[in-house]
N, C-alpha and C. Protein backbone atom coordinates (compact mmCIF):
# COMPACT_ATOMS: atom_id res chain seq x y z
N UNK A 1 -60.24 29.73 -148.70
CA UNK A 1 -59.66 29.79 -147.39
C UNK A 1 -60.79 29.81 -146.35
N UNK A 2 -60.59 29.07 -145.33
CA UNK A 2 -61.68 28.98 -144.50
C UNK A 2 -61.45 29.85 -143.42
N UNK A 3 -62.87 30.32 -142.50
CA UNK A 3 -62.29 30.96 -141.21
C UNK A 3 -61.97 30.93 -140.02
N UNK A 4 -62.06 28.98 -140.05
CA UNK A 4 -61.59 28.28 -138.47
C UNK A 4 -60.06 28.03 -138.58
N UNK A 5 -59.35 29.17 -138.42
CA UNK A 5 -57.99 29.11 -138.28
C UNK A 5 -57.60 28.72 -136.76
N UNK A 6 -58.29 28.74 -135.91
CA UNK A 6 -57.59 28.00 -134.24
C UNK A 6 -58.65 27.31 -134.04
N UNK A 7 -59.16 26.02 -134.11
CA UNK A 7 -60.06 24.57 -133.62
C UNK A 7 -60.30 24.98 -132.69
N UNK A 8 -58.96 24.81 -131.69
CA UNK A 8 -59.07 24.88 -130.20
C UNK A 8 -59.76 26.18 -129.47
N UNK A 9 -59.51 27.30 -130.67
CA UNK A 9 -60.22 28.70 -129.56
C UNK A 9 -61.90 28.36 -129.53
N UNK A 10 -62.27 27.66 -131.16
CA UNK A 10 -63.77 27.45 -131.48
C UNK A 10 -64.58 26.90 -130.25
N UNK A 11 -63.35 25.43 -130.03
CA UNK A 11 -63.87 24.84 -129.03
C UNK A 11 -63.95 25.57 -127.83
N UNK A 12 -63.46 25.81 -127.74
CA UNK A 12 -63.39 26.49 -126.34
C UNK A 12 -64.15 27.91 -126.33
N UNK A 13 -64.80 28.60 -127.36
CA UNK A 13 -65.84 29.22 -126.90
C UNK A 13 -66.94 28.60 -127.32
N UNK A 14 -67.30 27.35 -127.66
CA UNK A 14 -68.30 26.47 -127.82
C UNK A 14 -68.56 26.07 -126.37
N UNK A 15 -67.79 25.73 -125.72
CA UNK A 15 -67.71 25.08 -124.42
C UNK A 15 -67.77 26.43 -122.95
N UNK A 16 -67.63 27.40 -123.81
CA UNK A 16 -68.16 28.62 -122.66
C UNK A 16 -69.30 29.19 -122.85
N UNK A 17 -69.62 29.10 -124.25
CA UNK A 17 -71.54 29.25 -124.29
C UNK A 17 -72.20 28.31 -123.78
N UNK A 18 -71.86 27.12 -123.84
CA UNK A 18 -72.82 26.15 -123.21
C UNK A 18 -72.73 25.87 -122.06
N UNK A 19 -71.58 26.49 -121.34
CA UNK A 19 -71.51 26.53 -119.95
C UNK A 19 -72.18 28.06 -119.26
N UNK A 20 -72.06 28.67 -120.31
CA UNK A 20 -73.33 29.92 -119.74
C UNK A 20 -74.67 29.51 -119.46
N UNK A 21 -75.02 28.81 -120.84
CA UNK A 21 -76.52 28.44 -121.08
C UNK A 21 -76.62 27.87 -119.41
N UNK A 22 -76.32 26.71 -119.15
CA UNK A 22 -75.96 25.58 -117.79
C UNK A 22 -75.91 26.36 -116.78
N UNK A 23 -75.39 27.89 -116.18
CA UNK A 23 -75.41 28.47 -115.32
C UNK A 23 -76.36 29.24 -115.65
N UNK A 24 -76.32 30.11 -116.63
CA UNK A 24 -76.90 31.67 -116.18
C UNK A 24 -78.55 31.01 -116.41
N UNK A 25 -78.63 30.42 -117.00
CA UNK A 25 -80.21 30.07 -117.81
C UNK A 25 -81.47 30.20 -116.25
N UNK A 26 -80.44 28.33 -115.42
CA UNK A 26 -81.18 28.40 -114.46
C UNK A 26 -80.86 29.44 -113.43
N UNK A 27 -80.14 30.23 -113.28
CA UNK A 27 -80.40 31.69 -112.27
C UNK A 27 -80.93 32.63 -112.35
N UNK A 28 -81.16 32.81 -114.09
CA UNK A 28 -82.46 33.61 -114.01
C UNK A 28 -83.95 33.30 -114.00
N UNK A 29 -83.90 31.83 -114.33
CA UNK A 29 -85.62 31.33 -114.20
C UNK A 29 -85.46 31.26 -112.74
N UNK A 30 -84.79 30.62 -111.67
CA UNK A 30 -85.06 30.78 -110.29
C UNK A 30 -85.28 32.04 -109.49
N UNK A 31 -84.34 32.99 -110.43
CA UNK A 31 -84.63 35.11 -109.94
C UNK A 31 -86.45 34.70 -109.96
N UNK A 32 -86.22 34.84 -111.59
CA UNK A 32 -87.90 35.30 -112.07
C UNK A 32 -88.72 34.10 -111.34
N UNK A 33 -88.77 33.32 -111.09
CA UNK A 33 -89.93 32.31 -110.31
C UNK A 33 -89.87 33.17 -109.01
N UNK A 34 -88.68 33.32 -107.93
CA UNK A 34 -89.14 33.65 -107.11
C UNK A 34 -89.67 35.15 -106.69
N UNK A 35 -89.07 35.76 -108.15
CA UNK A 35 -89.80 37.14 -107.89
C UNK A 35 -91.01 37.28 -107.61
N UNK A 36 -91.73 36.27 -108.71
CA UNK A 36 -93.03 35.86 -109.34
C UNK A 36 -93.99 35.08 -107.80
N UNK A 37 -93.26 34.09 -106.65
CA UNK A 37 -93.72 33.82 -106.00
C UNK A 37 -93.80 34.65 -104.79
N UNK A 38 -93.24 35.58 -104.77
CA UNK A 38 -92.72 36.99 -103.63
C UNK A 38 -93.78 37.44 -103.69
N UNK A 39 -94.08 38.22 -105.14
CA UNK A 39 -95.45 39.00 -105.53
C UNK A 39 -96.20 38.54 -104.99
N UNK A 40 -96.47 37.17 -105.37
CA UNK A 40 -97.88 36.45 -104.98
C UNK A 40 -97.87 36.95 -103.63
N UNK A 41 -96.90 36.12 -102.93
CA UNK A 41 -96.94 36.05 -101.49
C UNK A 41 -97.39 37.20 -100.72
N UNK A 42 -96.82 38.64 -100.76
CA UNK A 42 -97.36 40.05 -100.77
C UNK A 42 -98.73 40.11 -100.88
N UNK A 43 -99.23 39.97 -102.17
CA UNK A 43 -100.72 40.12 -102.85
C UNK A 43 -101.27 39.30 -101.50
N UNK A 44 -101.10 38.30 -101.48
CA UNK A 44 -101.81 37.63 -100.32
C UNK A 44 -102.22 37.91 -99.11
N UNK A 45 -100.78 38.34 -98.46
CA UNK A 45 -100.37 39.06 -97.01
C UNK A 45 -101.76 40.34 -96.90
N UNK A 46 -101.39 41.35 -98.46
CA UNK A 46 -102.13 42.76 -98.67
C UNK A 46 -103.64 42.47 -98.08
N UNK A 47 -104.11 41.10 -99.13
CA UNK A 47 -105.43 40.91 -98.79
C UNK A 47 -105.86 39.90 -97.59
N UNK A 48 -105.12 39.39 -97.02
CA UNK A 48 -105.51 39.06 -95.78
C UNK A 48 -105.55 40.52 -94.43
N UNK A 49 -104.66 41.35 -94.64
CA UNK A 49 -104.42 42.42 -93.75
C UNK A 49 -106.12 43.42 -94.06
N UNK A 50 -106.61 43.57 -95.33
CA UNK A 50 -107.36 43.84 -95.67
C UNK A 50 -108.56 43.42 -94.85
N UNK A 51 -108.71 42.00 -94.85
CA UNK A 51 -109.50 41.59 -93.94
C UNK A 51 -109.64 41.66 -92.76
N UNK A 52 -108.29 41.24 -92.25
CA UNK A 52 -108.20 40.83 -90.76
C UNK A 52 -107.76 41.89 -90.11
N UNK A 53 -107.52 43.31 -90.56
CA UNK A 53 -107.56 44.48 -89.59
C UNK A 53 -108.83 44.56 -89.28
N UNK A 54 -110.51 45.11 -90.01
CA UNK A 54 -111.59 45.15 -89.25
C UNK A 54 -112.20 44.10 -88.39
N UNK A 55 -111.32 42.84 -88.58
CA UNK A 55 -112.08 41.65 -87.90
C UNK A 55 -111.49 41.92 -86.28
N UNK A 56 -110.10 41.70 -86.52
CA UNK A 56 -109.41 42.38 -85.09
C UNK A 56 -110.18 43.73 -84.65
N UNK A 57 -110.17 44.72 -85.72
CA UNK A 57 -110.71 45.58 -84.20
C UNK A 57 -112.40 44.95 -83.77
N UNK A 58 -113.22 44.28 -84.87
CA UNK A 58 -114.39 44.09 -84.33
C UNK A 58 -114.18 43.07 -82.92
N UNK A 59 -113.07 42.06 -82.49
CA UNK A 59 -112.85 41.14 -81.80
C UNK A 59 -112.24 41.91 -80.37
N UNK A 60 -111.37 42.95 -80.75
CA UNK A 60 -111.20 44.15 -79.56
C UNK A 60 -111.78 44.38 -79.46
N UNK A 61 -112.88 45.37 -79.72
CA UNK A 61 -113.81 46.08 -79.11
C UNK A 61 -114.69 45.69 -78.16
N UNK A 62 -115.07 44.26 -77.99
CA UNK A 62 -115.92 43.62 -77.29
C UNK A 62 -114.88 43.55 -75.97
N UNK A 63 -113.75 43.14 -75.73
CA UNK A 63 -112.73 42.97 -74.33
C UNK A 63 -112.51 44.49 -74.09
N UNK A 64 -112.65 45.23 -75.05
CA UNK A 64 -112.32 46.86 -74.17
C UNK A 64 -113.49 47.24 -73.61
N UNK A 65 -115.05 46.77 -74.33
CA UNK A 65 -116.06 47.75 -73.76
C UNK A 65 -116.27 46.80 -72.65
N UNK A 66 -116.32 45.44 -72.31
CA UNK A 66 -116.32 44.46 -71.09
C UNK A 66 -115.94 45.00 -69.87
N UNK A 67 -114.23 45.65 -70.50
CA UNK A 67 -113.34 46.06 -69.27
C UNK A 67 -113.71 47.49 -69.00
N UNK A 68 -114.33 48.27 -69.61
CA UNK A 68 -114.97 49.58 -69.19
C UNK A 68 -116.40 49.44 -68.55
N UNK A 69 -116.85 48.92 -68.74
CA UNK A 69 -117.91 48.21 -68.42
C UNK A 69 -117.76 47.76 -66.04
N UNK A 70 -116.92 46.73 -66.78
CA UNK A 70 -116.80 46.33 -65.29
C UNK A 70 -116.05 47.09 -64.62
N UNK A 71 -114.69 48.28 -64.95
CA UNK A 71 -114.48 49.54 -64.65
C UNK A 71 -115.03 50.27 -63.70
N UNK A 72 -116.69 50.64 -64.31
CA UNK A 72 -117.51 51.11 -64.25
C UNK A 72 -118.17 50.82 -62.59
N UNK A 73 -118.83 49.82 -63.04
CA UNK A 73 -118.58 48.91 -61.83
C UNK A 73 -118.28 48.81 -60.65
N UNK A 74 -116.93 48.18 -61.15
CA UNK A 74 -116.09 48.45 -59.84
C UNK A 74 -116.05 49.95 -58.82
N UNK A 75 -115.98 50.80 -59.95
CA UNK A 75 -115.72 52.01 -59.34
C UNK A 75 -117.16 52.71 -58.47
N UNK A 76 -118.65 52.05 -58.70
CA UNK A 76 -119.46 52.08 -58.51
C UNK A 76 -119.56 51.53 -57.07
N UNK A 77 -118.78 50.47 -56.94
CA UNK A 77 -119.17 49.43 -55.42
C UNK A 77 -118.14 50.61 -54.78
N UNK A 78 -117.13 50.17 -55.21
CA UNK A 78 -116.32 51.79 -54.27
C UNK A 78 -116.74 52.72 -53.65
N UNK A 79 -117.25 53.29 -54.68
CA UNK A 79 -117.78 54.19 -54.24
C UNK A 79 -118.77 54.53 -53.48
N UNK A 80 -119.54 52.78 -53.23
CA UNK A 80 -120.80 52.97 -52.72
C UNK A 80 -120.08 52.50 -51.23
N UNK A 81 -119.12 51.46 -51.58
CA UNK A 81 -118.73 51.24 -49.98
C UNK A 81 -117.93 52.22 -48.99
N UNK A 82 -117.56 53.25 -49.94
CA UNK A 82 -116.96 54.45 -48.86
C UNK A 82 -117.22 55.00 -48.12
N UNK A 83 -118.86 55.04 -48.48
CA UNK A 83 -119.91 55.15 -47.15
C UNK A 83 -120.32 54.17 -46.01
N UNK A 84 -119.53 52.84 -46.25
CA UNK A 84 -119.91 52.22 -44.68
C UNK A 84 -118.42 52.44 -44.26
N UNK A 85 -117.69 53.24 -44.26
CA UNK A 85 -115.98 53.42 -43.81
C UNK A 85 -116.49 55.24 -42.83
N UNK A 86 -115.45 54.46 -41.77
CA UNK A 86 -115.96 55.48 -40.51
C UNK A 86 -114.51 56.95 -40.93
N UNK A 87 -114.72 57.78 -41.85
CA UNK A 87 -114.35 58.54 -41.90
C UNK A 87 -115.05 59.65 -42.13
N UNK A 88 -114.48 60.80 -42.10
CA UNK A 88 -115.67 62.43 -42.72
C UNK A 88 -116.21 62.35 -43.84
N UNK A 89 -117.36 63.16 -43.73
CA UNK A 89 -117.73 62.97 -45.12
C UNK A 89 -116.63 63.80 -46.10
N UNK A 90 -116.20 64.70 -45.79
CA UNK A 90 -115.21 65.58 -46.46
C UNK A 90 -113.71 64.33 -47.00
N UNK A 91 -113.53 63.76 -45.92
CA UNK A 91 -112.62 62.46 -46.78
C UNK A 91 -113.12 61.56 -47.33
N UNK A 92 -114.77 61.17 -47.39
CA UNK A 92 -115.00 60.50 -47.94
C UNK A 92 -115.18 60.92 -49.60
N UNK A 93 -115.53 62.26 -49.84
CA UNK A 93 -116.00 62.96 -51.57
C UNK A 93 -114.40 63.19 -51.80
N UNK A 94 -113.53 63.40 -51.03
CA UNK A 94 -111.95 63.21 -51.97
C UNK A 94 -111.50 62.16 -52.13
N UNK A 95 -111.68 60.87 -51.80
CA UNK A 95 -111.77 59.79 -51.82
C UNK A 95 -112.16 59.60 -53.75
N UNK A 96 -113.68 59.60 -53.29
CA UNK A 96 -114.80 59.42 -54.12
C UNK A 96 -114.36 60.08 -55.75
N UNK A 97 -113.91 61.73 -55.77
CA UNK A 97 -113.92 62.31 -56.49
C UNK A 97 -112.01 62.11 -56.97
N UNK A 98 -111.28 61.31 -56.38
CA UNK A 98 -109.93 60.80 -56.90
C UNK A 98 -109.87 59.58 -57.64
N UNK A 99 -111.15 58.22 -57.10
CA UNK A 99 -111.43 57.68 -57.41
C UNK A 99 -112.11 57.45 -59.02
N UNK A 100 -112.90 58.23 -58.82
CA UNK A 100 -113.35 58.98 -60.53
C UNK A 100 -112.50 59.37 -61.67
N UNK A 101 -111.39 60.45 -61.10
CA UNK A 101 -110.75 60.98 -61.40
C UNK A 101 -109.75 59.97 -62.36
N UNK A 102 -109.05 59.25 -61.20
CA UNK A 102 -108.32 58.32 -61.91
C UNK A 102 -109.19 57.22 -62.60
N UNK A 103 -110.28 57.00 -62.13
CA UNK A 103 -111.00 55.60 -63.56
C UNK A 103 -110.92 56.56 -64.88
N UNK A 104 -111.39 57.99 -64.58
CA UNK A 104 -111.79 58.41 -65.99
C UNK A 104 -110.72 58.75 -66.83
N UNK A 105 -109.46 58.98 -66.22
CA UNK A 105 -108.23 59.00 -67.00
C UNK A 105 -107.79 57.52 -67.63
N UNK A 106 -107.88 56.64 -66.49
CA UNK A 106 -107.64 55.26 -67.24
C UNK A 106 -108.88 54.56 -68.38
N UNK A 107 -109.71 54.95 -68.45
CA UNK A 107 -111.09 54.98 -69.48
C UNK A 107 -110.42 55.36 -70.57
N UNK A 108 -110.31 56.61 -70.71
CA UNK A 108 -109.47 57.25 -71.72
C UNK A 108 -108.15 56.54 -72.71
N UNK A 109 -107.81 55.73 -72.34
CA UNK A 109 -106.52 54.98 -72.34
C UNK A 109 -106.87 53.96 -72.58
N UNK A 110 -107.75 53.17 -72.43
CA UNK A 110 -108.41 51.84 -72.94
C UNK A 110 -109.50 51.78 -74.22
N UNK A 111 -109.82 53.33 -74.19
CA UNK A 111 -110.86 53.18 -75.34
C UNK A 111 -110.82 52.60 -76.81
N UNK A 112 -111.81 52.12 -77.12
CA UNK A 112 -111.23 52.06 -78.91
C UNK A 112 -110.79 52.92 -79.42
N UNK A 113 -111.16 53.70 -79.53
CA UNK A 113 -111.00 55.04 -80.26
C UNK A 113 -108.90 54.99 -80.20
N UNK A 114 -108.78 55.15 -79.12
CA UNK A 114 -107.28 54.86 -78.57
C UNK A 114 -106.92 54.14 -79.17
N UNK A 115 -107.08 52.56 -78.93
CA UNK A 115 -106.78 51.08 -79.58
C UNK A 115 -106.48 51.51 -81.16
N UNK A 116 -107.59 52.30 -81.77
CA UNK A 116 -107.66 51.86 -83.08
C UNK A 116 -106.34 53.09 -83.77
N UNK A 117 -106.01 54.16 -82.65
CA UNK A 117 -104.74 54.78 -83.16
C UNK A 117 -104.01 54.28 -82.73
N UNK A 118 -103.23 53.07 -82.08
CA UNK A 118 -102.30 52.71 -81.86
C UNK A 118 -101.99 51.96 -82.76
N UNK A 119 -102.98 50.63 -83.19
CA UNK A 119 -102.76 50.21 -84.36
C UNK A 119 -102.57 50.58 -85.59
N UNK A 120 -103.15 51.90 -85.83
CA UNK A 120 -102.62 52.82 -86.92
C UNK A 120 -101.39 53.17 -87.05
N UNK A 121 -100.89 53.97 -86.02
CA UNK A 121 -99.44 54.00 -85.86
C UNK A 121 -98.57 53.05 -85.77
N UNK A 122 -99.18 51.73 -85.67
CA UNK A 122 -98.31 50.71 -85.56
C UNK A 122 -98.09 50.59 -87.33
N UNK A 123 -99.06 50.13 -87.43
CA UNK A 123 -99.13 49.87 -88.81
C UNK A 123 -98.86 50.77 -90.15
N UNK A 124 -98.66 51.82 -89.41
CA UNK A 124 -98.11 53.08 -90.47
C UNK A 124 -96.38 52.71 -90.24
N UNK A 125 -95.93 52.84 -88.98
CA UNK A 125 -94.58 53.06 -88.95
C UNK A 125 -94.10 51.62 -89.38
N UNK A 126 -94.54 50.23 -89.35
CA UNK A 126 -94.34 48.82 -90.06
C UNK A 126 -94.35 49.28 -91.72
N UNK A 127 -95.17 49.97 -92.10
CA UNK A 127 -95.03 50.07 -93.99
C UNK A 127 -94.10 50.82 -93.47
N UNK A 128 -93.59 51.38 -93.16
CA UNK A 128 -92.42 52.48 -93.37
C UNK A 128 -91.11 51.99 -93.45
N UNK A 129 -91.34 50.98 -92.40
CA UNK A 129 -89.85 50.04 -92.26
C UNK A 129 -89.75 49.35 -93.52
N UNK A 130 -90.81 48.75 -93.83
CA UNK A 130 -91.07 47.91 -94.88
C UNK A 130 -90.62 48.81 -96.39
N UNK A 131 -91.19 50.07 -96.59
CA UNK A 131 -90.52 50.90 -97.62
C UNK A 131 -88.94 51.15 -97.48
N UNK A 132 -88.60 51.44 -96.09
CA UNK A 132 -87.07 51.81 -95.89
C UNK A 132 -86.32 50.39 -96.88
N UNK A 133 -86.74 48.85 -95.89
CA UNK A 133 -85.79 48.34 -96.38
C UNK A 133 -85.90 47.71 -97.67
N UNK A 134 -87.16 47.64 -98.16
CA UNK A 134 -87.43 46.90 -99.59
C UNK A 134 -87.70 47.89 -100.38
N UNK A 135 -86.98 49.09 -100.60
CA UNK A 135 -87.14 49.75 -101.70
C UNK A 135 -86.57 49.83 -102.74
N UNK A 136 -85.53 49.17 -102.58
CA UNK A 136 -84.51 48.28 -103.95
C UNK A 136 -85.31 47.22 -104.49
């Protein structure tokens, strides 16, 4: 006695394995390729960021110390021209000493030192987003 008692069921799970093979086969080599090209892509991103954070700040630093620089400067002619202005000398050193006052607060605020925590914090709270949403 044999054990193909229904043809038709044989066939017909002959014809649903090979219609698995036909679907599922290529959806998981396209998963795994593009997992496989994701990685890469990452690895890449990692080591370009690697690089191109010290290159950026070395490329900032030169336009911040420029602009402190001519800051400087500026606040220098100011200060020197407050003396051909027909006021007291007493309005001229509050002048002078507000003048200061506010460059040296805005100094503060342009520095690298500054720059290079903002980009930190930038770049801390970006992995973070980045952990929030790709942590599946």
């Amino acid at each position: 006695m044999t054990h193909d008692h229904n043809p038709a069921w044989n066939e017909e799970s002959r014809f649903s394995g090979a219609l698995d093979d036909v679907i599922i086969i290529p959806i998981v080599s396209v998963a795994l390729a593009a997992n496989k090209i994701l990685r890469f892509i990452l690895s890449i991103l990692m080591r370009l960021l690697d690089y191109a954070f010290p290159l950026a700040m070395q490329v900032v630093w030169l336009p911040l110390f420029a602009v402190r620089v001519l800051g400087n400067v500026i606040v220098t002619v100011i200060n020197g021209a407050l003396h051909f202005l027909p006021v007291s000398e007493t309005k001229r050193r509050q002048w002078g000493i507000s003048i200061r006052r506010n460059w040296s607060w805005l100094r503060r605020k342009i520095s690298y030192r500054t720059f290079e925590h903002a980009v930190y914090l930038a770049f801390e709270s970006g992995m973070a987003w980045v952990f929030r949403k790709c942590r599946h």
